[in-house]
PDB file of N, CA and C in Angstrom:
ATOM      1  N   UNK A   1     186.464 159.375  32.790  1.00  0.00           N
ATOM      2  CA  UNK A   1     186.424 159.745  34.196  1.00  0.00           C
ATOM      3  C   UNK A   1     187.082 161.109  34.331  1.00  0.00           C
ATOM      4  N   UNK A   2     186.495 162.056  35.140  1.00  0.00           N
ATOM      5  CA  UNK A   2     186.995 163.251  35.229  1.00  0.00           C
ATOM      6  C   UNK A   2     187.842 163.479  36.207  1.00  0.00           C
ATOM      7  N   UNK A   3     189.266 163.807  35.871  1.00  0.00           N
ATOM      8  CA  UNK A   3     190.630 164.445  37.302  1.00  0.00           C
ATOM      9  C   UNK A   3     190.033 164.762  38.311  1.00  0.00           C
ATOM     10  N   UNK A   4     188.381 165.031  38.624  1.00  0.00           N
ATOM     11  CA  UNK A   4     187.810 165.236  40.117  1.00  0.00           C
ATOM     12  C   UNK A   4     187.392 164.046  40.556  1.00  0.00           C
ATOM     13  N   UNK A   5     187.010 163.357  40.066  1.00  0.00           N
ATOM     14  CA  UNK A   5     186.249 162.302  40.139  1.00  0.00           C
ATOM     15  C   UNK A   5     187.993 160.775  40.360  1.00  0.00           C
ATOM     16  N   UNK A   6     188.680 160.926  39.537  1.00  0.00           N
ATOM     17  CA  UNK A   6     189.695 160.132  39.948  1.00  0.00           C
ATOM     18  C   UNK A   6     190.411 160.512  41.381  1.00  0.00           C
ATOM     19  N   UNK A   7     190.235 161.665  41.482  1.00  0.00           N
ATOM     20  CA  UNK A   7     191.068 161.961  42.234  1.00  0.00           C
ATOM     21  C   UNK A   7     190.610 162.348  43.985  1.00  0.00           C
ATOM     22  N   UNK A   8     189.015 161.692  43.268  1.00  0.00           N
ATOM     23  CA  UNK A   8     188.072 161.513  44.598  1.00  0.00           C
ATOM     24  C   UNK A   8     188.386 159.409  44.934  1.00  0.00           C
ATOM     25  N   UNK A   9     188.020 158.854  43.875  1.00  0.00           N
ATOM     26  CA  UNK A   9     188.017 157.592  44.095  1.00  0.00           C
ATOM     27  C   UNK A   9     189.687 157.381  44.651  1.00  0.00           C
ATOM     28  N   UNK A  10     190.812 158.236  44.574  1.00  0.00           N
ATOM     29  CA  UNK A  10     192.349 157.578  44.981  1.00  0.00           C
ATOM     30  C   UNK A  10     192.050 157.970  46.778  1.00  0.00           C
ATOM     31  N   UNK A  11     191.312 159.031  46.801  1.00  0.00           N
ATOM     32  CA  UNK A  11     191.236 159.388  47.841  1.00  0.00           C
ATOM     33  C   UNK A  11     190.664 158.419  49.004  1.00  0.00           C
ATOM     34  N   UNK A  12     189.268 157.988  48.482  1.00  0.00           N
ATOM     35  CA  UNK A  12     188.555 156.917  49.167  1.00  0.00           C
ATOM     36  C   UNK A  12     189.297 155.739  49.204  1.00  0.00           C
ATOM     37  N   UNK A  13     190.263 155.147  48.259  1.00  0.00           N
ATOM     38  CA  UNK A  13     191.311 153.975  48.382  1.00  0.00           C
ATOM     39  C   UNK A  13     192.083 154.265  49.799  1.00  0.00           C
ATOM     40  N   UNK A  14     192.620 155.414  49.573  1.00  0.00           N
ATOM     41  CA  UNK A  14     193.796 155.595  50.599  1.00  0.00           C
ATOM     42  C   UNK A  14     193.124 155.759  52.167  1.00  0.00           C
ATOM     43  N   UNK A  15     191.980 156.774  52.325  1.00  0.00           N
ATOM     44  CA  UNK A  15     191.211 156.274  53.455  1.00  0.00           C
ATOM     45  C   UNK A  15     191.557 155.261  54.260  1.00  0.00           C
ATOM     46  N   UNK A  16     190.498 154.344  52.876  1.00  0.00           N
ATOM     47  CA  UNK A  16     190.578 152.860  53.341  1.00  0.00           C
ATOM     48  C   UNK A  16     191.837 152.096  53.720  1.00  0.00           C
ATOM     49  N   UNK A  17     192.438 152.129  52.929  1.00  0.00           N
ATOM     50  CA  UNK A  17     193.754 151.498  53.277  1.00  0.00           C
ATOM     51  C   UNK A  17     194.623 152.068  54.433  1.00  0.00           C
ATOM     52  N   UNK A  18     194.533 153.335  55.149  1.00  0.00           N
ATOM     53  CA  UNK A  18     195.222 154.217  56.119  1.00  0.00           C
ATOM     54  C   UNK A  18     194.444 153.931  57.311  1.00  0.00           C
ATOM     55  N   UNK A  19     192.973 154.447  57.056  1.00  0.00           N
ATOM     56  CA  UNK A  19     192.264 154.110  58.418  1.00  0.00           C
ATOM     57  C   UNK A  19     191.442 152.428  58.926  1.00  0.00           C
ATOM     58  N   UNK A  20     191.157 152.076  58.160  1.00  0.00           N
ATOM     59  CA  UNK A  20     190.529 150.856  58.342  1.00  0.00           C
ATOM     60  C   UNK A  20     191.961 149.752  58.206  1.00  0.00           C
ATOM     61  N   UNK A  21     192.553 149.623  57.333  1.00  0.00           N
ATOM     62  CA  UNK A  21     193.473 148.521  57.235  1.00  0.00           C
ATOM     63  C   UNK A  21     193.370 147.570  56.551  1.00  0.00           C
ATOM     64  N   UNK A  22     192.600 147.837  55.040  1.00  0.00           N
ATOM     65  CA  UNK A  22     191.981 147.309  54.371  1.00  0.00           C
ATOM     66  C   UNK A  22     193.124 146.614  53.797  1.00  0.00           C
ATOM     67  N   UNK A  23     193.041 144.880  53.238  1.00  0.00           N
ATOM     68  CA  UNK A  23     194.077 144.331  52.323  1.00  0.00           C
ATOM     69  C   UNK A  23     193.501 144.373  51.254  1.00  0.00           C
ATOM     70  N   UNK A  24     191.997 144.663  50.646  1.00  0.00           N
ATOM     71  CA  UNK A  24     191.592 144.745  49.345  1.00  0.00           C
ATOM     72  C   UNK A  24     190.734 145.985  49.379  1.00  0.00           C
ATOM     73  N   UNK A  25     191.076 147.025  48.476  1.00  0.00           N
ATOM     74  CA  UNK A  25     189.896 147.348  48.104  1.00  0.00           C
ATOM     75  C   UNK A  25     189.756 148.045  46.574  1.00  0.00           C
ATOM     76  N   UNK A  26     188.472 148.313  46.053  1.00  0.00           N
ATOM     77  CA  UNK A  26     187.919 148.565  44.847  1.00  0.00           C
ATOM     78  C   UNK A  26     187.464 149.502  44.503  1.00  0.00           C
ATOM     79  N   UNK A  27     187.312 150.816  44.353  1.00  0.00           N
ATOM     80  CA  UNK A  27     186.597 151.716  43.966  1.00  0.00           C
ATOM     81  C   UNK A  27     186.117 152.080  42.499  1.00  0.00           C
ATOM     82  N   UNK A  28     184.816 151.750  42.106  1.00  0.00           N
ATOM     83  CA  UNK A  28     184.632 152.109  40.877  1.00  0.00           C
ATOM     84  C   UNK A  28     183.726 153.439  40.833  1.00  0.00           C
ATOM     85  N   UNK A  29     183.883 154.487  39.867  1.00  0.00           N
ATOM     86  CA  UNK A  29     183.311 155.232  39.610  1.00  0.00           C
ATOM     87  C   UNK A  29     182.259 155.206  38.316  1.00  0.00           C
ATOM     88  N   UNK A  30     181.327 155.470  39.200  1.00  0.00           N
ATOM     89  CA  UNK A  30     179.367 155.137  38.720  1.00  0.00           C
ATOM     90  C   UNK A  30     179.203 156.973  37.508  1.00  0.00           C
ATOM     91  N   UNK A  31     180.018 157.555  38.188  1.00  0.00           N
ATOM     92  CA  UNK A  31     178.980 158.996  38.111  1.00  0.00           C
ATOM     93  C   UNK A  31     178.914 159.109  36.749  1.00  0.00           C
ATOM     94  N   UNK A  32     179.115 159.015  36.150  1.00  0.00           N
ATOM     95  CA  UNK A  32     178.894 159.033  34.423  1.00  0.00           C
ATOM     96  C   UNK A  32     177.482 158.642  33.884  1.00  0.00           C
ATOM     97  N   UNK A  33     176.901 157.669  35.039  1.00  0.00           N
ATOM     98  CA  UNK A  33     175.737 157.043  34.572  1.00  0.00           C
ATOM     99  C   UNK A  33     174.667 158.062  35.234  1.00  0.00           C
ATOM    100  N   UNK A  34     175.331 158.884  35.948  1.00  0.00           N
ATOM    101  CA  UNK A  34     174.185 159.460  36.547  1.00  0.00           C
ATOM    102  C   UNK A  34     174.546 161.147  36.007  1.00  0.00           C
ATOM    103  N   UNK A  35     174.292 161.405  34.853  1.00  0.00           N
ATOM    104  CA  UNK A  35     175.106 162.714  34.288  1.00  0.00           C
ATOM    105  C   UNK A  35     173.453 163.686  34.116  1.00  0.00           C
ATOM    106  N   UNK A  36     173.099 164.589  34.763  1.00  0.00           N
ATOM    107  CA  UNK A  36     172.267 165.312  34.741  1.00  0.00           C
ATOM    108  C   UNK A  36     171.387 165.153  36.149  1.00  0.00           C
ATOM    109  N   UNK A  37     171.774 164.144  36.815  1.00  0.00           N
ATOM    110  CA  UNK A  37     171.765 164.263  37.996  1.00  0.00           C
ATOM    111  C   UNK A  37     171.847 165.288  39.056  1.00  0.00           C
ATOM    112  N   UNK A  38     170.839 165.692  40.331  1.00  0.00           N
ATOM    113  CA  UNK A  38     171.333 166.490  40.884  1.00  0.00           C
ATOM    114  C   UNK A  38     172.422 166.495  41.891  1.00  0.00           C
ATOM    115  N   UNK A  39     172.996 165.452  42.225  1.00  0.00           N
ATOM    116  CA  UNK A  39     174.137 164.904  43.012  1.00  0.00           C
ATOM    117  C   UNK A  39     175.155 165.595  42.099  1.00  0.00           C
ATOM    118  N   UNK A  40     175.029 164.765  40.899  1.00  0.00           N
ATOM    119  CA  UNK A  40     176.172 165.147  39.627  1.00  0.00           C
ATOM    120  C   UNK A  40     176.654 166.572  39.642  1.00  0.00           C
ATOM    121  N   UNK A  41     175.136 167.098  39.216  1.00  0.00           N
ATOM    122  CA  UNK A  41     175.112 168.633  38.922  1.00  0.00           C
ATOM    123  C   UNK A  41     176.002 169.597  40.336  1.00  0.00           C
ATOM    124  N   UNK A  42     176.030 168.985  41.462  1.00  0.00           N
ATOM    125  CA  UNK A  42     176.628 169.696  42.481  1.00  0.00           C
ATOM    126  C   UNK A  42     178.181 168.967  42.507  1.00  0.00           C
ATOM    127  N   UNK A  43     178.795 168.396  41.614  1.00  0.00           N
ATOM    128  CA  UNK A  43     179.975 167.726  41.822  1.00  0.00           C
ATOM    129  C   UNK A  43     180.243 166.160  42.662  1.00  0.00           C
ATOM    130  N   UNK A  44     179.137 165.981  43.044  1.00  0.00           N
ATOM    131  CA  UNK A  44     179.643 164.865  43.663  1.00  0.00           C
ATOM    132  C   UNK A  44     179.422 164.112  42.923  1.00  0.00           C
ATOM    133  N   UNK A  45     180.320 162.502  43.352  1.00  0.00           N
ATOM    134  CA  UNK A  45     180.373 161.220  42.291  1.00  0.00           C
ATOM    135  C   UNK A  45     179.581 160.629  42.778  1.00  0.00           C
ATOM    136  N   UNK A  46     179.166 159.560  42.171  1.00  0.00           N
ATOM    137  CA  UNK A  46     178.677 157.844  42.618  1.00  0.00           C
ATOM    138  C   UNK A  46     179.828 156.865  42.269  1.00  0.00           C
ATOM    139  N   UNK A  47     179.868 156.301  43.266  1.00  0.00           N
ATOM    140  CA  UNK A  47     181.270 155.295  43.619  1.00  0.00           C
ATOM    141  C   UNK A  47     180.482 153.993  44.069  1.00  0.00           C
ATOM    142  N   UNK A  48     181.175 153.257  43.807  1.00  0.00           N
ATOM    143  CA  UNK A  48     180.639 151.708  44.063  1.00  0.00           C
ATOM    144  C   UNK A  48     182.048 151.448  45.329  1.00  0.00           C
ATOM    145  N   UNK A  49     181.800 151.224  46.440  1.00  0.00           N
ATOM    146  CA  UNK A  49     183.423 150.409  47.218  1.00  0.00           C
ATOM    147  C   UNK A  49     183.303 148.965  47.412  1.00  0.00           C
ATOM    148  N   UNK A  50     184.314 148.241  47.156  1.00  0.00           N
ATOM    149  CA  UNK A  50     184.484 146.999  47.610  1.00  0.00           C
ATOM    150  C   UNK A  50     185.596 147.008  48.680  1.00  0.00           C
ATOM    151  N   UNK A  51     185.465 146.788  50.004  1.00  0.00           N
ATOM    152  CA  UNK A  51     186.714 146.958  50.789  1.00  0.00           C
ATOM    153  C   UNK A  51     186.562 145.753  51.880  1.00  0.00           C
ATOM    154  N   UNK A  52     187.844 145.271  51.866  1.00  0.00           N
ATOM    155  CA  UNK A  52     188.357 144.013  52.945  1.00  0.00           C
ATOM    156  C   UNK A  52     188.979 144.306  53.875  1.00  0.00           C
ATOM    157  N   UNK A  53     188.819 144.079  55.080  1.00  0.00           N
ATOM    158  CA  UNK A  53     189.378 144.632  56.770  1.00  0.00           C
ATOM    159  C   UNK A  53     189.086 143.935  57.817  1.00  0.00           C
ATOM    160  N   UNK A  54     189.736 143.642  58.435  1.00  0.00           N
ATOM    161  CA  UNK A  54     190.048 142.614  59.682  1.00  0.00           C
ATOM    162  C   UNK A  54     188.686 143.379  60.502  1.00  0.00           C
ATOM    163  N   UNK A  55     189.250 144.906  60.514  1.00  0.00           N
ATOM    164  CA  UNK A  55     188.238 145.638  61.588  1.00  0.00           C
ATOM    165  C   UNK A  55     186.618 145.194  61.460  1.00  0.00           C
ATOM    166  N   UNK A  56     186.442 144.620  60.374  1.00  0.00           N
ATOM    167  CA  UNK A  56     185.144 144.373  60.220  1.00  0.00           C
ATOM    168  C   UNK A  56     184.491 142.845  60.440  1.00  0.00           C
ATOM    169  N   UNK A  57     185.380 142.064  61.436  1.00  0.00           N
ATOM    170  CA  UNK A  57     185.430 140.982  62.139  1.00  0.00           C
ATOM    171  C   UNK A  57     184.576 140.950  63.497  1.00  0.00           C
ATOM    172  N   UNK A  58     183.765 140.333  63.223  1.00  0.00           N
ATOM    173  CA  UNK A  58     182.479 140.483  64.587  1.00  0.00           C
ATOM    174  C   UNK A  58     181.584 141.606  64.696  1.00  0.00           C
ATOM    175  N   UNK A  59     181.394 142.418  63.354  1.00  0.00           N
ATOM    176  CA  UNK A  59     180.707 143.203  63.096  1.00  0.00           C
ATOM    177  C   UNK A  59     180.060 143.390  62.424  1.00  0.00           C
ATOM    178  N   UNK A  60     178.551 144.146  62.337  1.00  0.00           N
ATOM    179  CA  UNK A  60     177.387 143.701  61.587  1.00  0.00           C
ATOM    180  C   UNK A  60     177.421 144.593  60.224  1.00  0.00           C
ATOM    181  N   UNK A  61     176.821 144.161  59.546  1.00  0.00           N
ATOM    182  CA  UNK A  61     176.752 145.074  57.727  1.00  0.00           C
ATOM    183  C   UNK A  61     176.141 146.458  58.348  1.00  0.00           C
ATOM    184  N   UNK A  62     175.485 146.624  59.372  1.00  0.00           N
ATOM    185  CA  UNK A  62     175.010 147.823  59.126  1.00  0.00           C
ATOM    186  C   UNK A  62     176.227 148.898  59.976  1.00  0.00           C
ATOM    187  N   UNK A  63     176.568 148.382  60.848  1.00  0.00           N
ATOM    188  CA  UNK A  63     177.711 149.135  61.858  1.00  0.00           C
ATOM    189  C   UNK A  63     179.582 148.734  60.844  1.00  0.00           C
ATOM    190  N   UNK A  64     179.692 148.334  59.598  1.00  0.00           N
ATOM    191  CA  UNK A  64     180.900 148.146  58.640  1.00  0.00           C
ATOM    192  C   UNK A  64     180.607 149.427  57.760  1.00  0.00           C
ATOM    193  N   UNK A  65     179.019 149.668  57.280  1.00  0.00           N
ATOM    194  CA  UNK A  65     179.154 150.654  56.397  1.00  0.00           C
ATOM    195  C   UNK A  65     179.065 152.334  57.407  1.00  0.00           C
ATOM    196  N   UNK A  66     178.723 152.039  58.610  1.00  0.00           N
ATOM    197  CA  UNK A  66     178.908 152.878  59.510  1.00  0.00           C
ATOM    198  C   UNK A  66     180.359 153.784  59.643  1.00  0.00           C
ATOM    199  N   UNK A  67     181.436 152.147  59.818  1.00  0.00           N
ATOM    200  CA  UNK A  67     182.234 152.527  59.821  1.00  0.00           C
ATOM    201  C   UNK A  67     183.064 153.235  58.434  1.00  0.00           C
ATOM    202  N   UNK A  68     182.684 152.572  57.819  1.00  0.00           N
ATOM    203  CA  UNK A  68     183.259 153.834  56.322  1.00  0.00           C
ATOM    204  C   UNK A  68     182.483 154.972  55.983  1.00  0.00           C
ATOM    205  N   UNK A  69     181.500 154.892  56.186  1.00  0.00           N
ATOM    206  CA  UNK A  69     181.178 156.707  56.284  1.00  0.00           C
ATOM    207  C   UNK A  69     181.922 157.363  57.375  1.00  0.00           C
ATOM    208  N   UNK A  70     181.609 156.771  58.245  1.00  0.00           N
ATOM    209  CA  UNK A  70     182.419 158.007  59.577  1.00  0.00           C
ATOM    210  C   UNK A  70     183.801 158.066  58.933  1.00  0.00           C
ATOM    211  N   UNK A  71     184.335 156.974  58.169  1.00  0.00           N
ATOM    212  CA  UNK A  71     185.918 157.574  57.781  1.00  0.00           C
ATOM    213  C   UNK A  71     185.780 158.028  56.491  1.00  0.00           C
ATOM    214  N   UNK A  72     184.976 158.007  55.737  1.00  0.00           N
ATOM    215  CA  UNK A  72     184.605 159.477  54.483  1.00  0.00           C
ATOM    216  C   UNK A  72     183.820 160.306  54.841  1.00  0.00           C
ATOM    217  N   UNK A  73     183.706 160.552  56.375  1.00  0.00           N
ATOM    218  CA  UNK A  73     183.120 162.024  56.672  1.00  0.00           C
ATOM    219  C   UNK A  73     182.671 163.028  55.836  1.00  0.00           C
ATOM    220  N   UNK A  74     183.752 163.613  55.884  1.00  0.00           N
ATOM    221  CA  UNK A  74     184.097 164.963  55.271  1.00  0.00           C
ATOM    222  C   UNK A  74     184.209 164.811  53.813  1.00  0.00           C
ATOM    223  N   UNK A  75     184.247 163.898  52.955  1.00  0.00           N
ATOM    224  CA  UNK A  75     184.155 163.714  51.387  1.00  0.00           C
ATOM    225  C   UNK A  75     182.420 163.706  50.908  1.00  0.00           C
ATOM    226  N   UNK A  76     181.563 163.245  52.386  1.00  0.00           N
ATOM    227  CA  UNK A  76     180.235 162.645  52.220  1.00  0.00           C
ATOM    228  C   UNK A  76     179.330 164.383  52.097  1.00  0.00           C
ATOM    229  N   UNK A  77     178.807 163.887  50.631  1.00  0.00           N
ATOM    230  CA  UNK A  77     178.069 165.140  50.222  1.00  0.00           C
ATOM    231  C   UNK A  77     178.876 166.268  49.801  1.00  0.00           C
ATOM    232  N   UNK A  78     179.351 166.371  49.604  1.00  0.00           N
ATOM    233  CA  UNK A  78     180.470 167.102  48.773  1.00  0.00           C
ATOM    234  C   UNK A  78     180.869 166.651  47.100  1.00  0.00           C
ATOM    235  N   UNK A  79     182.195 165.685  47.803  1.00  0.00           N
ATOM    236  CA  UNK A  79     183.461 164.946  47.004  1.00  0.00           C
ATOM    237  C   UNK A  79     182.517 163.435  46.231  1.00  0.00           C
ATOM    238  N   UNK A  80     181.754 163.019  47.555  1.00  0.00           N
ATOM    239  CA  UNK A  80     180.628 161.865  46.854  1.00  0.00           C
ATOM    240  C   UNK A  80     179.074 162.192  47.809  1.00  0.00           C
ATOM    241  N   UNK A  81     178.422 161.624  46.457  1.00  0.00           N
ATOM    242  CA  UNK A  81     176.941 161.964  46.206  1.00  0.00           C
ATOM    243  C   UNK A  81     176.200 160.505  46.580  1.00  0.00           C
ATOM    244  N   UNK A  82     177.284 159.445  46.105  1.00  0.00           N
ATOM    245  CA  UNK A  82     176.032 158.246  46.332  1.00  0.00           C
ATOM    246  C   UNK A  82     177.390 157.424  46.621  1.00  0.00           C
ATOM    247  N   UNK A  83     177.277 156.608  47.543  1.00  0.00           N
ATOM    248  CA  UNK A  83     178.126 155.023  47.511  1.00  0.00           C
ATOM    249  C   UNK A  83     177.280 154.078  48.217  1.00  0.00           C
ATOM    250  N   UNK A  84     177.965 153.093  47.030  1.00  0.00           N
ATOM    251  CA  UNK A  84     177.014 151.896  47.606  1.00  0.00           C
ATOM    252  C   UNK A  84     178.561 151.029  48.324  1.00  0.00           C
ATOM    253  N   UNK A  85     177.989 150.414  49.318  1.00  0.00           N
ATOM    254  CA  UNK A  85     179.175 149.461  49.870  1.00  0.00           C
ATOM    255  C   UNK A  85     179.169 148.094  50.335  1.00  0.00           C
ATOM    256  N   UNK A  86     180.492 147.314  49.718  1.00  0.00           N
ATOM    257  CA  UNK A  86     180.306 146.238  50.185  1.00  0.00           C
ATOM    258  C   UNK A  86     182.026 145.799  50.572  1.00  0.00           C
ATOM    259  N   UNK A  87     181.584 145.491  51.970  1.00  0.00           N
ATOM    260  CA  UNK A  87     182.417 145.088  53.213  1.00  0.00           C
ATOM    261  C   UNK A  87     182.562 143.934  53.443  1.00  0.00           C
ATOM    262  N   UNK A  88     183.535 143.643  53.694  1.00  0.00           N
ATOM    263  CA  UNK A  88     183.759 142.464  53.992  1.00  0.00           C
ATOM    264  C   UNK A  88     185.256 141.835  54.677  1.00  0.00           C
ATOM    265  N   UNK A  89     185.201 141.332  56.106  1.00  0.00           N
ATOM    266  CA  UNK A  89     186.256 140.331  56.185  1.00  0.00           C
ATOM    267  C   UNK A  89     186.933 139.535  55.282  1.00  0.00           C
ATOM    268  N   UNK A  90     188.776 139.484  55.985  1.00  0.00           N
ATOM    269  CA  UNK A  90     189.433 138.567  54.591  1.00  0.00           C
ATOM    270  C   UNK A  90     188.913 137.087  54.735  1.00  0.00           C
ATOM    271  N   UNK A  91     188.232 136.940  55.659  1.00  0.00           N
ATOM    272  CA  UNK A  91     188.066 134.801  55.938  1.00  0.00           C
ATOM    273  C   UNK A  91     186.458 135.566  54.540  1.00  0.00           C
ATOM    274  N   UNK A  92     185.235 136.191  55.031  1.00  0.00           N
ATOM    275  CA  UNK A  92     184.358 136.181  53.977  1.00  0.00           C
ATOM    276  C   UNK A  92     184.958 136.330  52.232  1.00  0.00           C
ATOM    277  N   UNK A  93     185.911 137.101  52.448  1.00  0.00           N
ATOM    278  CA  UNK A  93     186.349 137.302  50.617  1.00  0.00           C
ATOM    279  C   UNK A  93     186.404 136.474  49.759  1.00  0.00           C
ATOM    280  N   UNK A  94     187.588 135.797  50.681  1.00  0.00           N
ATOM    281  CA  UNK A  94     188.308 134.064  50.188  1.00  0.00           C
ATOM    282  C   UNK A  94     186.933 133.581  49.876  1.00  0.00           C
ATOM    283  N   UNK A  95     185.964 133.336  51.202  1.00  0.00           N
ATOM    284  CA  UNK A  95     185.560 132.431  50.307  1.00  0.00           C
ATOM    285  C   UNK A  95     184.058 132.996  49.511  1.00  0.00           C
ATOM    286  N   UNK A  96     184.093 134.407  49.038  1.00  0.00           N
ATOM    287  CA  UNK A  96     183.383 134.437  47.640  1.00  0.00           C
ATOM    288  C   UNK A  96     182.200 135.117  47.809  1.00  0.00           C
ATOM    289  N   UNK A  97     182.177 135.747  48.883  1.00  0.00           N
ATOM    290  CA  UNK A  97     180.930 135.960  49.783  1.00  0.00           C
ATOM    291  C   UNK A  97     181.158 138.061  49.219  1.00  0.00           C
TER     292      UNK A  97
END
């Protein structure tokens, strides 16, 4: 993993954990698999997120990943090239969902 690329995924942790209020989350970095890529080729990563948040209680999958782009704004297309996301309430986590 490359010091840009780690130091993009600590970034997207802390996000999460600062703005949303996340009690879990996961960031794995993809971009290696995508090496000649034109995302790649311009610096940005592919990140996988797994993130857990109350805020995302009575709210639909499409308006949760809403909400984490609008709070990686400014990283989106740049810092990262591709994320895939999966959201989820702490009652869904527990149980496995």
């Amino acid at each position: 993993m490359s010091g840009a690329s780690e130091a993009t995924r600590k970034k997207i942790e802390q996000k999460m954990k600062d703005d949303l209020k996340a009690v879990f989350v996961e960031v794995i970095d993809e971009s290696w698999k995508h090496a000649g890529h034109a995302g790649a080729a311009s610096g940005g990563g592919h990140f996988i997120l797994k993130v857990v948040s109350d805020r995302f209680e009575g709210v639909s999958l499409l308006d949760r990943n809403r909400l984490v782009f609008s709070t990686l704004k400014e990283e989106m297309g740049a810092e990262i090239h591709a994320l895939a996301i999966k959201a989820a309430t702490p009652s869904e986590w527990k149980g496995g969902s």
